[in-house]
Protein backbone atom coordinates (compact mmCIF):
# COMPACT_ATOMS: atom_id res chain seq x y z
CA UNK A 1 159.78 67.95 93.26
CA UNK A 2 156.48 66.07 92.41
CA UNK A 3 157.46 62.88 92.23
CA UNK A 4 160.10 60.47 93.89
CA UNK A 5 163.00 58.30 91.98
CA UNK A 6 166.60 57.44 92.42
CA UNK A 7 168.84 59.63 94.70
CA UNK A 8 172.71 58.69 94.57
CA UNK A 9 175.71 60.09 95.14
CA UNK A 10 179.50 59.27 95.40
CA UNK A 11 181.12 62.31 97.06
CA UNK A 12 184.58 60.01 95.41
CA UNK A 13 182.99 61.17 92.45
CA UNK A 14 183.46 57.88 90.28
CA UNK A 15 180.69 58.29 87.67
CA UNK A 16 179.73 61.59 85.66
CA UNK A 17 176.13 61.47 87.79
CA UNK A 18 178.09 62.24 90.83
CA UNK A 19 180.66 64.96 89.22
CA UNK A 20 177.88 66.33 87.75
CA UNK A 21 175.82 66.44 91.24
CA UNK A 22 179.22 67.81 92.95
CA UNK A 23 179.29 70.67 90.25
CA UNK A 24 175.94 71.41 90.88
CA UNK A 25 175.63 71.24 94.70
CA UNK A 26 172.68 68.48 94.24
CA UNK A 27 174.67 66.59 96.98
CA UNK A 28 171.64 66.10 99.52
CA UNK A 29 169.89 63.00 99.42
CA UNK A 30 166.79 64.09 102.15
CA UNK A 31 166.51 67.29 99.09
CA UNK A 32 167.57 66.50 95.85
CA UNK A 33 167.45 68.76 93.02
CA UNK A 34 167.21 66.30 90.29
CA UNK A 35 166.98 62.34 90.40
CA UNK A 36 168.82 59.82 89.34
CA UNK A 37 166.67 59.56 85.72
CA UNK A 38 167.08 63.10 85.10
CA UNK A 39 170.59 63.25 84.91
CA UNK A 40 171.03 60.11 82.90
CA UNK A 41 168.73 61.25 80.50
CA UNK A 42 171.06 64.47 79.94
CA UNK A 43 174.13 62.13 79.69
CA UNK A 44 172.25 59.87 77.10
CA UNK A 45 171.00 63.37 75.01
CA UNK A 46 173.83 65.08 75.13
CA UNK A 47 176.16 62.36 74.94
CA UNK A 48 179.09 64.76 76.60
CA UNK A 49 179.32 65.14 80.38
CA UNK A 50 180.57 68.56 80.49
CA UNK A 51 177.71 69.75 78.04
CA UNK A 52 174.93 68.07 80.54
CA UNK A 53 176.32 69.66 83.24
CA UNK A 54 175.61 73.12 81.67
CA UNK A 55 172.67 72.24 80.65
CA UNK A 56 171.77 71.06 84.16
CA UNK A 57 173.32 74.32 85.57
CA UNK A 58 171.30 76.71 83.39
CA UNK A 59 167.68 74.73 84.25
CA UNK A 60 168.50 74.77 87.81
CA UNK A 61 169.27 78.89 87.44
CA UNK A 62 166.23 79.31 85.95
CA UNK A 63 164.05 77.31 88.38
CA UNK A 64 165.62 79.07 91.43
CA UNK A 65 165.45 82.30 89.69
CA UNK A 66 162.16 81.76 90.77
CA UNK A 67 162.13 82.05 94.05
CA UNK A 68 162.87 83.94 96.89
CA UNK A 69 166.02 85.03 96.99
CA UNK A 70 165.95 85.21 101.14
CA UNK A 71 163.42 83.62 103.55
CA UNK A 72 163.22 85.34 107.23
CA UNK A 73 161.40 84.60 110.20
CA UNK A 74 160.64 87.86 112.58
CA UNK A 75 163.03 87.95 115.19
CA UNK A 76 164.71 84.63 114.21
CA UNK A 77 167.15 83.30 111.61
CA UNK A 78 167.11 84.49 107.79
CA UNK A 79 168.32 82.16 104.78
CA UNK A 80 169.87 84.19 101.57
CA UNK A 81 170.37 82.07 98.17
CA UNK A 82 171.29 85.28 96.61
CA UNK A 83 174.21 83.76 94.71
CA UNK A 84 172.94 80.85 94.33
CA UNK A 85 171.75 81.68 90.61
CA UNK A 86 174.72 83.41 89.39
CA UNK A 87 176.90 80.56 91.05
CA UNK A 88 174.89 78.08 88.63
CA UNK A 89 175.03 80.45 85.60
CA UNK A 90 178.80 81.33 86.32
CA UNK A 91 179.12 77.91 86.43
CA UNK A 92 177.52 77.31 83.20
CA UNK A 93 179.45 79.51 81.42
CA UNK A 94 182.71 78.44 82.63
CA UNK A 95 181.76 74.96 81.46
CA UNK A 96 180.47 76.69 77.80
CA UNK A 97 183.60 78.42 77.92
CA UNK A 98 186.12 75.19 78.50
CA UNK A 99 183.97 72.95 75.95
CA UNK A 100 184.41 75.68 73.32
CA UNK A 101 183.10 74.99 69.38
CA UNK A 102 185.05 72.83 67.26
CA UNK A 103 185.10 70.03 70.44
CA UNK A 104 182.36 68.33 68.23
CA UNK A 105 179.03 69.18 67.32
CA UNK A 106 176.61 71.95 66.89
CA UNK A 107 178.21 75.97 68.39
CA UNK A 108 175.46 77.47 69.42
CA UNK A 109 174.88 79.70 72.64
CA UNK A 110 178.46 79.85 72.82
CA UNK A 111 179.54 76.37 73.04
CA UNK A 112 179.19 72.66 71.07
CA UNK A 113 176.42 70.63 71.64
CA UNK A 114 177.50 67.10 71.44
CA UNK A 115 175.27 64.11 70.72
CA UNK A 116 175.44 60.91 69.10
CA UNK A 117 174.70 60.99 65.74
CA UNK A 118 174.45 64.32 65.63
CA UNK A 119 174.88 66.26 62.32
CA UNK A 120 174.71 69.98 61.66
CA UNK A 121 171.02 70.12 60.55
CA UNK A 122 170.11 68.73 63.68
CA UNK A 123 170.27 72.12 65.51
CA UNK A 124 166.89 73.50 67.01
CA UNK A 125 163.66 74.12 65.23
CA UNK A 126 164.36 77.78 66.04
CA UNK A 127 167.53 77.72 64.19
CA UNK A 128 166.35 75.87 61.25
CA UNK A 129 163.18 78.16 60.97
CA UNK A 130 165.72 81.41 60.80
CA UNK A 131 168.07 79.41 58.19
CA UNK A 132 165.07 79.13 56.02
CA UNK A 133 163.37 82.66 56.09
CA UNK A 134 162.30 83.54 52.33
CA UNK A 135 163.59 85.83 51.02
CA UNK A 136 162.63 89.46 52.06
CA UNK A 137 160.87 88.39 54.91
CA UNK A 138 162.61 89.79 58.66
């Protein structure tokens, strides 16, 4: 990370920071995935806990998607975070999965985005671009 901030973590798990740390393995203080800020700021968006937490899941998939998938030093130990993508993105899912649409908010990608004061025309620019195609136009 390029910059420094905030590192805590309960491993009691009393706030949604530190369950959403836990679910994410970004339990080490000396190398944190995310700071403090960053996963306040996806509470605050979001508004829904489980909902960050997928969020949070995906991003981290994609940044470790990457890189290396093992690191080995010639005749010494080797390191494999083969699963550690597909652990994030199973993770993701399951959490998609569990929040469902109809919990409140915009379905989209397979499960509700929740925010306050969120209404159904606040869905992405992408979305609201393909609502609005003229007519004959693919």
């Amino acid at each position: 990370m390029d910059h420094t901030g905030a590192f805590t973590y309960d491993s009691s798990l009393p706030t949604a920071r530190d369950r959403m740390r836990s679910t994410v393995g970004d339990t080490d203080a000396t190398q944190p995935l995310r700071y403090d800020e960053t996963y306040d700021e996806l509470l605050s968006y979001y508004g829904d806990e489980s909902v960050a937490t997928a969020k949070l899941a995906r991003s981290l998939a994609s940044q470790f998607a990457r890189q290396p998938v093992s690191v080995s030093i010639p005749g010494g130990p080797s390191v494999s975070y083969s699963d550690r993508v597909k652990t994030l993105l199973d993770t993701a899912k399951q959490i998609e999965t569990a929040v469902g649409p109809g919990a409140g908010g915009t379905s989209y990608l397979g499960f509700t985005v929740s925010r306050p004061g969120m209404n159904a025309e606040d869905t992405s620019e992408y979305r609201r671009g393909y609502d609005n195609v003229p007519e004959g136009v693919t």
